[in-house]
C-alpha atoms as a PDB file:
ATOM      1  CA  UNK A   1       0.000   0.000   0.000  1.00  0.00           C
ATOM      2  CA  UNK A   2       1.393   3.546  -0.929  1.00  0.00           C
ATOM      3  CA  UNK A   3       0.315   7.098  -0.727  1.00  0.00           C
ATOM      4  CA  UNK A   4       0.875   8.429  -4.276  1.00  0.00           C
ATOM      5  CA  UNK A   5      -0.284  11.712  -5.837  1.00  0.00           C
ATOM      6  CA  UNK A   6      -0.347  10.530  -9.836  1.00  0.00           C
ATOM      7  CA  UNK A   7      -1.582  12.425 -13.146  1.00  0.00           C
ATOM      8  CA  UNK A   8      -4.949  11.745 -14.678  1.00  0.00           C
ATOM      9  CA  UNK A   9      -4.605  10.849 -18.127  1.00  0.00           C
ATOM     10  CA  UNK A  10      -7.962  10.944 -19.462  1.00  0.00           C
ATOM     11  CA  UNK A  11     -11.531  11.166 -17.748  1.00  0.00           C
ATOM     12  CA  UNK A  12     -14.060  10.081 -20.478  1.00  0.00           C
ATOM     13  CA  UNK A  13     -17.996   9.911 -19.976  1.00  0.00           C
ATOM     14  CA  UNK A  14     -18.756   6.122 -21.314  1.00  0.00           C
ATOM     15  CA  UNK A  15     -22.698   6.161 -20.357  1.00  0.00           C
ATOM     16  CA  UNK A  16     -25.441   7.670 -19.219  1.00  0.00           C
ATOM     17  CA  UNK A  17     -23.658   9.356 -16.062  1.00  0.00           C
ATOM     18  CA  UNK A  18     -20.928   6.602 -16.088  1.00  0.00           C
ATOM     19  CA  UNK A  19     -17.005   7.269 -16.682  1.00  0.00           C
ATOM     20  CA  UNK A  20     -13.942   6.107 -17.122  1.00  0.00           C
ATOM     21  CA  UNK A  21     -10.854   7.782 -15.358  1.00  0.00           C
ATOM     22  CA  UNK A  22      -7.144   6.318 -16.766  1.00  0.00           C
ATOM     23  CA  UNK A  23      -4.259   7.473 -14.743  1.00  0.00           C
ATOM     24  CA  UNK A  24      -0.576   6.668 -14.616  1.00  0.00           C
ATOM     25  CA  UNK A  25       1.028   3.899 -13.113  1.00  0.00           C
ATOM     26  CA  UNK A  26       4.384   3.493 -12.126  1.00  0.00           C
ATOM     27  CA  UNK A  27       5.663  -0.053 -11.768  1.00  0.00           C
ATOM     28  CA  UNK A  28       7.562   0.398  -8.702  1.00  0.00           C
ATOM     29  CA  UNK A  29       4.004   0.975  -7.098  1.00  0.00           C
ATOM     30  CA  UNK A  30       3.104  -2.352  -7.653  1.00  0.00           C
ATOM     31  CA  UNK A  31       1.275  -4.799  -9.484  1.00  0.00           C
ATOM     32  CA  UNK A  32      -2.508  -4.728  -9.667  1.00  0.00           C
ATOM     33  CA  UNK A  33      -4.921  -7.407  -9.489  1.00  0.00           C
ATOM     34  CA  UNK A  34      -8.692  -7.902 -10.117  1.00  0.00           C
ATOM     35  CA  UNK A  35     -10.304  -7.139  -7.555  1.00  0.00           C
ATOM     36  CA  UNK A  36      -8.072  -4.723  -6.091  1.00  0.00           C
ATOM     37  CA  UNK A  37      -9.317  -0.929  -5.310  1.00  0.00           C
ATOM     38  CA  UNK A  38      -8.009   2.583  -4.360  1.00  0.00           C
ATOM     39  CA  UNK A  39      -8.936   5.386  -1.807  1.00  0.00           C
ATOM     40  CA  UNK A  40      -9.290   8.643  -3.411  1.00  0.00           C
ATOM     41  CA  UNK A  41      -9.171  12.253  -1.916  1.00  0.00           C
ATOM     42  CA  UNK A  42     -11.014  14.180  -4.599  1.00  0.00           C
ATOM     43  CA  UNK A  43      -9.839  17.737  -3.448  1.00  0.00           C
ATOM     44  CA  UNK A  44      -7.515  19.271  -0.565  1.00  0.00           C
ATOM     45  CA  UNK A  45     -10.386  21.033   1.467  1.00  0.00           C
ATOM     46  CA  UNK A  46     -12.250  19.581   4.006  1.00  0.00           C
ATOM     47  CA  UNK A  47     -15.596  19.041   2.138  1.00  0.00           C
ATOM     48  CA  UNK A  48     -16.033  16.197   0.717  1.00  0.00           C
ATOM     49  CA  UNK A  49     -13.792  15.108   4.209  1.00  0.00           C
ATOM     50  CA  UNK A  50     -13.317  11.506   3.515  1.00  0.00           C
ATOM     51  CA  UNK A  51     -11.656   9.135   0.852  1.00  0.00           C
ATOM     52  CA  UNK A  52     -14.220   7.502  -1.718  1.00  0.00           C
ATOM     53  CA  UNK A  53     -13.154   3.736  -2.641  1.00  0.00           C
ATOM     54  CA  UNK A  54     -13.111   3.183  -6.379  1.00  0.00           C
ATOM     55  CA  UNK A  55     -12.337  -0.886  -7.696  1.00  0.00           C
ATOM     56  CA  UNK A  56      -9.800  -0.632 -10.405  1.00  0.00           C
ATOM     57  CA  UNK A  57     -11.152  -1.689 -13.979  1.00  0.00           C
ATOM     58  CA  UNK A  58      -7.699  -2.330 -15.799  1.00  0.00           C
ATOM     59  CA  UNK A  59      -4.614  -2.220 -15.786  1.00  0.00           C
ATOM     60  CA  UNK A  60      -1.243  -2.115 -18.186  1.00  0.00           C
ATOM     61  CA  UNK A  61       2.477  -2.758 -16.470  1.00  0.00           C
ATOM     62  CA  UNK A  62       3.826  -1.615 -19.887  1.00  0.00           C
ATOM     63  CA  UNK A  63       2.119   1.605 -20.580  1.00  0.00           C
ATOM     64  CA  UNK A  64       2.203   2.233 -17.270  1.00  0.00           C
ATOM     65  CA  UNK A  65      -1.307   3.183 -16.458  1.00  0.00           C
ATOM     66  CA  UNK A  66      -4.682   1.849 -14.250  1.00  0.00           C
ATOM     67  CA  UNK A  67      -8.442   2.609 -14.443  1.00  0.00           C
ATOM     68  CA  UNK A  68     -11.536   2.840 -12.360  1.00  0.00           C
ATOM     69  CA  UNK A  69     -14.909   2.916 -13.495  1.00  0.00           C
ATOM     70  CA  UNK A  70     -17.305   5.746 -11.853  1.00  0.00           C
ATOM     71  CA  UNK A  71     -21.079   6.781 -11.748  1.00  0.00           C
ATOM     72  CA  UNK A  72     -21.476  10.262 -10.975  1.00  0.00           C
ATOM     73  CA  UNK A  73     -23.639  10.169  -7.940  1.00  0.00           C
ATOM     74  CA  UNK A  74     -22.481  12.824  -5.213  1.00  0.00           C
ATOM     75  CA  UNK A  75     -20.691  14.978  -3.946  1.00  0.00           C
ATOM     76  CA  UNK A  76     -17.088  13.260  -4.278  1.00  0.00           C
ATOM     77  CA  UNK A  77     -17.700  11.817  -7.878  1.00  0.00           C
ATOM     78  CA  UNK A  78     -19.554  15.495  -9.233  1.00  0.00           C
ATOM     79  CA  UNK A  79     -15.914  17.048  -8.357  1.00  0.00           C
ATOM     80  CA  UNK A  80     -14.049  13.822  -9.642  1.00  0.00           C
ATOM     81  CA  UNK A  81     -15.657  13.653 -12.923  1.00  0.00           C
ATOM     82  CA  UNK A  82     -14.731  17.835 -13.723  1.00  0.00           C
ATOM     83  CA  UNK A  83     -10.794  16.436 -13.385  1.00  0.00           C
ATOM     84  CA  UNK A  84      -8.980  17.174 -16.939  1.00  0.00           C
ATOM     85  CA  UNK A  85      -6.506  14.600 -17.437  1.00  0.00           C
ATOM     86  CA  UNK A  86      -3.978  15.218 -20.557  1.00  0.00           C
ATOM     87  CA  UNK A  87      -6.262  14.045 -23.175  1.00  0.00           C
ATOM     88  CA  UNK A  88      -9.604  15.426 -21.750  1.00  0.00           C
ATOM     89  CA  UNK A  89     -11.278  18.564 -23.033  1.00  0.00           C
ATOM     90  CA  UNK A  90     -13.719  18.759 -19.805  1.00  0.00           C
ATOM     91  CA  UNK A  91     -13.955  22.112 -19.234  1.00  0.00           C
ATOM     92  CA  UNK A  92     -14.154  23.124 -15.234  1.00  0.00           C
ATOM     93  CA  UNK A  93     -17.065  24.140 -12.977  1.00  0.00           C
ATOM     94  CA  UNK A  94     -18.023  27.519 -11.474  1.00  0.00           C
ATOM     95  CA  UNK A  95     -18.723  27.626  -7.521  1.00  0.00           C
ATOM     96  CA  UNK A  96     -22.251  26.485  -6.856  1.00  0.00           C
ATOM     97  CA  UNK A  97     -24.520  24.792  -5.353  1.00  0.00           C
ATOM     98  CA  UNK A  98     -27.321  22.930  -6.787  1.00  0.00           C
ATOM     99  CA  UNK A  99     -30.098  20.994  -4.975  1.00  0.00           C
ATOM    100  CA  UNK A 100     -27.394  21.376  -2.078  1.00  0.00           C
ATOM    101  CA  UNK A 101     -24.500  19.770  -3.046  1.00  0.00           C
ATOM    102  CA  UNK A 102     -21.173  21.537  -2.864  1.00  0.00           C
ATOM    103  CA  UNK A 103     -19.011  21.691  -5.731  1.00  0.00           C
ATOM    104  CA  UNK A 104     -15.620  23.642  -6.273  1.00  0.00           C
ATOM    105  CA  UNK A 105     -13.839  24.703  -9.636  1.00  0.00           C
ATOM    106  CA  UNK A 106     -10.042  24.180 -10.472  1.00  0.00           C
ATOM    107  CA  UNK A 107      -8.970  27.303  -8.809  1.00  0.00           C
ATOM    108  CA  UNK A 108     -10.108  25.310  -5.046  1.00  0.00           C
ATOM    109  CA  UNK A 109      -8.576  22.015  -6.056  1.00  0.00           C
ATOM    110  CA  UNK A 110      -5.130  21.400  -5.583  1.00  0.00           C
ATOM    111  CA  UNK A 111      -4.187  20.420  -8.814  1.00  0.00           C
ATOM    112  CA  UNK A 112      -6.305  20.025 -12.289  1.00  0.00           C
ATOM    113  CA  UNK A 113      -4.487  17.366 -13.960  1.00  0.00           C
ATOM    114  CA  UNK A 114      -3.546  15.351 -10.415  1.00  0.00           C
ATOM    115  CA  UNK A 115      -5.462  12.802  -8.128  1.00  0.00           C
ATOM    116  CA  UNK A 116      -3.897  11.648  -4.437  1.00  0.00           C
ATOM    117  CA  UNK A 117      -4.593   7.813  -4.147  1.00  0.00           C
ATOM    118  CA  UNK A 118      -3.780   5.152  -1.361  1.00  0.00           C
ATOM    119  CA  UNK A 119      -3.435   1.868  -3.265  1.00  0.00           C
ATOM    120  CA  UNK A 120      -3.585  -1.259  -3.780  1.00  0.00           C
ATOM    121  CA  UNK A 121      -5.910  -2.231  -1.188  1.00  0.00           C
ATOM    122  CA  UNK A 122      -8.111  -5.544  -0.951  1.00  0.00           C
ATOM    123  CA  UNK A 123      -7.912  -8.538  -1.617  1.00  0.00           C
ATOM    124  CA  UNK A 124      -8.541 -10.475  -5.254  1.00  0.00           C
ATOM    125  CA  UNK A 125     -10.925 -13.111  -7.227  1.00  0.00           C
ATOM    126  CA  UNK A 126      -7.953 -14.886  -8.530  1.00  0.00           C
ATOM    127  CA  UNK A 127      -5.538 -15.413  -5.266  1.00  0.00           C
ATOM    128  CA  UNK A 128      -6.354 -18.475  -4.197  1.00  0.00           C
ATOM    129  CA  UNK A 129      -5.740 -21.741  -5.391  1.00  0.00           C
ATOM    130  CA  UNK A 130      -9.378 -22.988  -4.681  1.00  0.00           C
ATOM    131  CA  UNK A 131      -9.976 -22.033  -8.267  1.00  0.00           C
ATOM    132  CA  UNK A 132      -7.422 -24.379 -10.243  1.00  0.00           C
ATOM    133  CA  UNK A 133      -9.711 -27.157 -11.066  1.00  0.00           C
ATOM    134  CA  UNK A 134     -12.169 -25.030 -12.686  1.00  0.00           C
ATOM    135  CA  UNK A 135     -13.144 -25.043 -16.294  1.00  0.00           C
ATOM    136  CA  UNK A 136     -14.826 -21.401 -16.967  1.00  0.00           C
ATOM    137  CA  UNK A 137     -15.459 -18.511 -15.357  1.00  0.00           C
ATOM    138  CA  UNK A 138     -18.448 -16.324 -15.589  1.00  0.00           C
ATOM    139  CA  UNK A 139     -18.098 -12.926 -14.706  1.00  0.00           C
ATOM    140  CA  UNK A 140     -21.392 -11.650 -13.930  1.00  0.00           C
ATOM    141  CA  UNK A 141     -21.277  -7.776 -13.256  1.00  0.00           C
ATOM    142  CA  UNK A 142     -24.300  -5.226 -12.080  1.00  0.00           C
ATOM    143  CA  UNK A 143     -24.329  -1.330 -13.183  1.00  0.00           C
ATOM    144  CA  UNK A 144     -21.429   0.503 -11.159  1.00  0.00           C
ATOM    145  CA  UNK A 145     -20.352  -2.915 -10.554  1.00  0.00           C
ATOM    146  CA  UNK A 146     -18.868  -3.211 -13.893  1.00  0.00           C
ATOM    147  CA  UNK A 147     -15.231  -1.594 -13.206  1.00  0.00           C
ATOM    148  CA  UNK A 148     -13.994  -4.959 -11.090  1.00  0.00           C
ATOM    149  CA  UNK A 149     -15.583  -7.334 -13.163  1.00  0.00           C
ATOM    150  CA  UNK A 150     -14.117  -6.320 -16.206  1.00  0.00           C
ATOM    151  CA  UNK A 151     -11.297  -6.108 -15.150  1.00  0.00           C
ATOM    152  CA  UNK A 152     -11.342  -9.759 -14.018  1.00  0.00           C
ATOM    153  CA  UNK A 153     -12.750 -10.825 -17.168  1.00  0.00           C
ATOM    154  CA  UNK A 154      -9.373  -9.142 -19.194  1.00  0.00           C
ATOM    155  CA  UNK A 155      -7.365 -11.468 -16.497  1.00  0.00           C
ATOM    156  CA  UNK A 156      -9.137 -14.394 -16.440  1.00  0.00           C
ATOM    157  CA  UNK A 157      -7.104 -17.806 -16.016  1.00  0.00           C
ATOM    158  CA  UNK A 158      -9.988 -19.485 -17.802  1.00  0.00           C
ATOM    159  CA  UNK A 159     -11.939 -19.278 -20.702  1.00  0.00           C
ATOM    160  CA  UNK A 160     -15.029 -16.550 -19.226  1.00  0.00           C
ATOM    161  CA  UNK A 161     -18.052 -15.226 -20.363  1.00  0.00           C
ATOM    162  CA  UNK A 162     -18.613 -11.508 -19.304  1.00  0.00           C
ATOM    163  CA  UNK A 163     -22.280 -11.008 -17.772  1.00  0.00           C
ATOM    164  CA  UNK A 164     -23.171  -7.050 -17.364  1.00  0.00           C
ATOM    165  CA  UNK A 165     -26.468  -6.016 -16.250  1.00  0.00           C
ATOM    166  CA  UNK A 166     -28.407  -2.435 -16.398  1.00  0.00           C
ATOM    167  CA  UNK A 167     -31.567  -1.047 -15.698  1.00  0.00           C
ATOM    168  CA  UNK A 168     -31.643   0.280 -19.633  1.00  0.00           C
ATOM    169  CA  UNK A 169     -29.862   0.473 -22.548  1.00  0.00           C
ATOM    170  CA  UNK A 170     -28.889   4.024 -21.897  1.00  0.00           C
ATOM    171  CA  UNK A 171     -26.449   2.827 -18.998  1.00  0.00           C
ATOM    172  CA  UNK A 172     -24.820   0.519 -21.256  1.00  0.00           C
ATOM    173  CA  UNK A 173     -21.189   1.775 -21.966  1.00  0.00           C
ATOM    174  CA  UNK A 174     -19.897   1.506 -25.890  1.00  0.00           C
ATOM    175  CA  UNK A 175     -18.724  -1.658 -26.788  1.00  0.00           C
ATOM    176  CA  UNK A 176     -15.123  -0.693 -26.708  1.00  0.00           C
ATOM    177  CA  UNK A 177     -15.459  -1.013 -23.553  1.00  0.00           C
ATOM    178  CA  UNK A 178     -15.914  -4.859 -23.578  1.00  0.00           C
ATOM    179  CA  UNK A 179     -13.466  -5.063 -26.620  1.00  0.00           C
ATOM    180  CA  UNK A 180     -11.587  -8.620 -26.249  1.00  0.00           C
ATOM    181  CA  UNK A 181     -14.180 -10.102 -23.974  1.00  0.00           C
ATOM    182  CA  UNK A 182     -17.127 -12.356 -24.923  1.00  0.00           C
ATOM    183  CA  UNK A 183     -19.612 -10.261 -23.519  1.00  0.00           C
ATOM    184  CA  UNK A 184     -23.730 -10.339 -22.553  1.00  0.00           C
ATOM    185  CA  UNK A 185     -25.134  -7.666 -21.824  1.00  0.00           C
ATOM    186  CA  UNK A 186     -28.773  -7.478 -19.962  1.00  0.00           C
ATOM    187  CA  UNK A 187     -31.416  -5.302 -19.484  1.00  0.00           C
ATOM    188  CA  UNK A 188     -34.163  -5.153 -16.837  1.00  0.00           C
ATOM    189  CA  UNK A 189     -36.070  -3.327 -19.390  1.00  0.00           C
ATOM    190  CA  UNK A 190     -35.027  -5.317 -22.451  1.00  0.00           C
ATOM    191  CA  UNK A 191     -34.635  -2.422 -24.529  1.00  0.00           C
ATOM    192  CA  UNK A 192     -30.754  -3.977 -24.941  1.00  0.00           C
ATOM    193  CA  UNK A 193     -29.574  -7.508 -25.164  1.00  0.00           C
ATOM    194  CA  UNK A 194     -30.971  -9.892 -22.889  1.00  0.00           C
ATOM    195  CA  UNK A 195     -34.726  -9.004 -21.379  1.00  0.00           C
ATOM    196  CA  UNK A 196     -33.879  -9.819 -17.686  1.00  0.00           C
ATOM    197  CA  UNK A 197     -31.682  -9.720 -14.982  1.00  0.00           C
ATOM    198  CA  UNK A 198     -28.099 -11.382 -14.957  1.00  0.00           C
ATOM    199  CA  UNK A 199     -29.738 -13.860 -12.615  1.00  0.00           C
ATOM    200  CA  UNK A 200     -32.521 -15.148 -15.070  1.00  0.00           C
ATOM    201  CA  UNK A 201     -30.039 -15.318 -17.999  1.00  0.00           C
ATOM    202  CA  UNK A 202     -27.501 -17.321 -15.909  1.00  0.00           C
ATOM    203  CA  UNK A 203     -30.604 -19.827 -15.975  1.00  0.00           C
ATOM    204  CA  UNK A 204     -30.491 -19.873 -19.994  1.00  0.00           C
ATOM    205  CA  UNK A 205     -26.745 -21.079 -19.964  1.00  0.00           C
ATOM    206  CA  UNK A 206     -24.892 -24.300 -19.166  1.00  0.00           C
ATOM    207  CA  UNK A 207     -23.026 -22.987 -16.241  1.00  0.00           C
ATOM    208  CA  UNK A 208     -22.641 -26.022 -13.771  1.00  0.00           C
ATOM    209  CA  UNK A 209     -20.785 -27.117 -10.937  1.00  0.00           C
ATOM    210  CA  UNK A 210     -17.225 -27.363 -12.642  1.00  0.00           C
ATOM    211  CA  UNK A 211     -17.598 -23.303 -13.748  1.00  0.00           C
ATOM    212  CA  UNK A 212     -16.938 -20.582 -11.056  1.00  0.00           C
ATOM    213  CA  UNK A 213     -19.123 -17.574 -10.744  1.00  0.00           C
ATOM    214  CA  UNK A 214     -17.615 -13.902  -9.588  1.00  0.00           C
ATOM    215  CA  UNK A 215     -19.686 -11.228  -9.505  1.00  0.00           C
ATOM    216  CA  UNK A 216     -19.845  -7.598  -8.091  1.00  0.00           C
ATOM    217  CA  UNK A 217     -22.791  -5.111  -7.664  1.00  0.00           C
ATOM    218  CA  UNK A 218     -25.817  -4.638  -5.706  1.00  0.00           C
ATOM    219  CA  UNK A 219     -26.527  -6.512  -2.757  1.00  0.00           C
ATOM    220  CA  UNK A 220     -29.450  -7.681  -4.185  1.00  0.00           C
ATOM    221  CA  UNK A 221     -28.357  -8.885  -6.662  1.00  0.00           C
ATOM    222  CA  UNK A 222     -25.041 -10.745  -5.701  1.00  0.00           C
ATOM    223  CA  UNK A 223     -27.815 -12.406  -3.301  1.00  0.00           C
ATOM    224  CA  UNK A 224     -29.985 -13.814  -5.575  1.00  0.00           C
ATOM    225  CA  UNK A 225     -26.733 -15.062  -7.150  1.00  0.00           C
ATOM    226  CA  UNK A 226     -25.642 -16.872  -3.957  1.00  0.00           C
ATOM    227  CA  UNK A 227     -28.616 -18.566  -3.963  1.00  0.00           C
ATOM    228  CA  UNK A 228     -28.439 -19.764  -7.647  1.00  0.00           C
ATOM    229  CA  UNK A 229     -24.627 -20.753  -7.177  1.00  0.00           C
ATOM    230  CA  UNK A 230     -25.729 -22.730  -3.976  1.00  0.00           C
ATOM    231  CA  UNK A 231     -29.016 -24.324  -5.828  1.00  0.00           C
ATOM    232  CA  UNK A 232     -26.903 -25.606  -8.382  1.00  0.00           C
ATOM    233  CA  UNK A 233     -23.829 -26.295  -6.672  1.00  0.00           C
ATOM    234  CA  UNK A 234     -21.565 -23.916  -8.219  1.00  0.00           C
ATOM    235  CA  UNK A 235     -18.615 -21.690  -6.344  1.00  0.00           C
ATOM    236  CA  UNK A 236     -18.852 -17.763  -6.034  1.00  0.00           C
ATOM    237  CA  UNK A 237     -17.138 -14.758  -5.334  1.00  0.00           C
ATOM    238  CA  UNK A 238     -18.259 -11.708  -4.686  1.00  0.00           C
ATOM    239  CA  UNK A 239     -16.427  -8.304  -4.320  1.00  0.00           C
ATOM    240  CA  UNK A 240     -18.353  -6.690  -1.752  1.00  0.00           C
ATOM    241  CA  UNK A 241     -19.284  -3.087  -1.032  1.00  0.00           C
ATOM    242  CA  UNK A 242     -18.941  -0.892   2.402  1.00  0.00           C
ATOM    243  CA  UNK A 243     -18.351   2.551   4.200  1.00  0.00           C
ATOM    244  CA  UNK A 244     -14.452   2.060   3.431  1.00  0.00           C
ATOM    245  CA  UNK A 245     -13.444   5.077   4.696  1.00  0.00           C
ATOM    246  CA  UNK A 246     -10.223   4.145   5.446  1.00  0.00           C
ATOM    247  CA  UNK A 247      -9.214   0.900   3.382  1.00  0.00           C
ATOM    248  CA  UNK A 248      -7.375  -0.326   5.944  1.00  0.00           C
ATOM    249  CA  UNK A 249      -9.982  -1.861   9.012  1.00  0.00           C
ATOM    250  CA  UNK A 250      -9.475   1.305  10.981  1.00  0.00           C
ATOM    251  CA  UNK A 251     -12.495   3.340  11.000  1.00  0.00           C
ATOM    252  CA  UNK A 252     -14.789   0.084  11.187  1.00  0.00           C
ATOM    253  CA  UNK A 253     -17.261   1.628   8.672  1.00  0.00           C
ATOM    254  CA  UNK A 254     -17.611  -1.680   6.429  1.00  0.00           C
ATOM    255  CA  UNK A 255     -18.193  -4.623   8.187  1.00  0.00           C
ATOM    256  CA  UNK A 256     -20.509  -7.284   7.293  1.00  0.00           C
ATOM    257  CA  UNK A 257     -21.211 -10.679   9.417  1.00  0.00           C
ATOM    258  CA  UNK A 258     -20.335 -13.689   8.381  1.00  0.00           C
ATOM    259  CA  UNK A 259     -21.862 -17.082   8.870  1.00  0.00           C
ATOM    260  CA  UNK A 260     -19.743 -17.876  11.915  1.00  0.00           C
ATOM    261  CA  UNK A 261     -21.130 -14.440  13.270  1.00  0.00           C
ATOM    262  CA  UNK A 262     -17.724 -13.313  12.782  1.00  0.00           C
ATOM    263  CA  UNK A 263     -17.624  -9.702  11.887  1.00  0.00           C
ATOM    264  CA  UNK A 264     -15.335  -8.997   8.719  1.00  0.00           C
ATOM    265  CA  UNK A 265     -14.127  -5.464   7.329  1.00  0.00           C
ATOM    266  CA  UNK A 266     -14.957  -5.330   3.305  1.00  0.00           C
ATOM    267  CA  UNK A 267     -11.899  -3.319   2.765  1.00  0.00           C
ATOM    268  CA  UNK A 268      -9.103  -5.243   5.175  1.00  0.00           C
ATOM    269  CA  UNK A 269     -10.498  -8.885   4.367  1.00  0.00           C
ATOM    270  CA  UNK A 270     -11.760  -8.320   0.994  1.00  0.00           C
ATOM    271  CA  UNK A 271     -13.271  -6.671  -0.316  1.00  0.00           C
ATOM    272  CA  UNK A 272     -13.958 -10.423  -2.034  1.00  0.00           C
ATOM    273  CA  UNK A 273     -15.416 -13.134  -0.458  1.00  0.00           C
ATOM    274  CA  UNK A 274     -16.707 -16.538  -0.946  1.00  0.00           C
ATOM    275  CA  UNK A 275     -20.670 -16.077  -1.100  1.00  0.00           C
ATOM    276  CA  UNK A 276     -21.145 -19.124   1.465  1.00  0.00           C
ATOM    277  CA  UNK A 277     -18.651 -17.645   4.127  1.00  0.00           C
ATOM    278  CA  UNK A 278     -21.470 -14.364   4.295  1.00  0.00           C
ATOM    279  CA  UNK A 279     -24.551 -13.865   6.302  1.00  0.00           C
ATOM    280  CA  UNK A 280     -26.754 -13.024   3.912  1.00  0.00           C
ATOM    281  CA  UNK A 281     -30.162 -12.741   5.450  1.00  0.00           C
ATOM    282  CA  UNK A 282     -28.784 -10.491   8.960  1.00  0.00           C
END
């Protein structure tokens, strides 16, 4: 884990209030792995106060550079997605505040073109060797979920089938996006790709007992999941969200029980976990 202040190099809208934010990499900082994630401090003043956590969606050693995946959503992420990076034409905000949320233009921030992360933190899918004998993995992925998943899916050990679900067809990001990747995409409205939930179109494929399923978005969801995976005999991880304030099991903001009634931090234990070691009905 470092403390590193590092230059944006682009911050692109992909979707319907979804973006993508590349920034550099040097290889002395490490190696990343799905399922890792970074703190971010948006801004030098004391509002927004805390880090946000952001799950990194790719990664290249040799052009030096990682991504996350973001939905613009508050406070933190309306400042993060004004950042210019070197090959962004965003143009900055005036002072305001709309429907009460407090924004802040360049001239506040402490540096246009700069982000301060803490990284890498968590855990990954592909760590431990409980996954060797398996044949496929399908990598099942729910809106803002999207960022680890694909990630995973680019590093796969196995042959994988990428899974990504949205309310509508307006939240689905360009294709480029799944370049590479044999991809589904799903709609609860069915006005793209599958008419359904990632859940119901699991139930369409072959998946069985030999496969492993990882997944990451809503709770909801990644519930309904564990109980298909369990029905039908079939391992699963999930990354996991929280209050990870810190990213280090400090502040005690993310912990979830598990079925020992052991209390777990997302961020310091995971943030990925096997479905069947979580209390899912607490």
């Amino acid at each position: 884990m470092k403390s590193i202040e590092t230059s944006i190099i682009e911050n692109i809208k992909i979707a319907q209030d979804f973006y993508k934010l590349r920034f550099f990499w040097d290889k002395q900082w490490g190696v990343l792995q799905a399922g890792n994630f970074c703190e971010i401090k948006v801004n030098n003043l004391s509002a927004p106060l805390l880090r946000r956590p952001f799950a990194f969606s790719d990664f290249n050693k040799n052009e030096n550079f990682a991504e996350i995946i973001y939905q613009k959503r508050g406070t933190a992420t309306q400042i993060l997605v004004q950042k210019k990076g070197i090959e962004s034409t965003v143009a900055p905000i005036e002072d305001e505040d709309t429907d009460g949320q407090f924004f802040v233009s360049f001239e506040d921030d402490f540096s246009v073109e700069k982000i301060h992360i803490i990284a890498p933190l968590g855990n990954s899918f592909y760590y431990t060797s409980d996954i060797s004998a398996k044949k496929r993995i399908f990598a099942v992925a729910g809106g803002i979920g999207l960022g680890p998943i694909l990630f995973a899916a680019k590093t796969a050990p196995f042959p994988v089938e990428l899974i990504a679900g949205f309310k509508s067809e307006n939240l689905v990001p360009g294709m480029d996006v799944f370049y590479g990747i044999k991809t589904k995409i799903c709609t609860d409205d069915g006005s793209d790709g599958f008419a359904g939930n990632v859940v119901e179109y699991l139930k369409t494929t072959d998946v069985n007992s030999e496969d492993l399923i990882i997944a990451c978005g809503p709770q909801t969801m990644l519930e309904t999941l564990h109980s298909f995976a369990v029905e039908k005999g079939i391992a699963c991880k999930v990354s996991m969200e929280g209050m990870m304030a810190c990213g280090v099991g400090a502040c005690m903001g993310c912990v979830i029980q598990t079925k020992s009634r052991k209390y777990k931090c997302v961020c310091k234990d995971g943030p990925v976990f096997n479905s069947d070691e979580l209390l899912w009905d607490y």
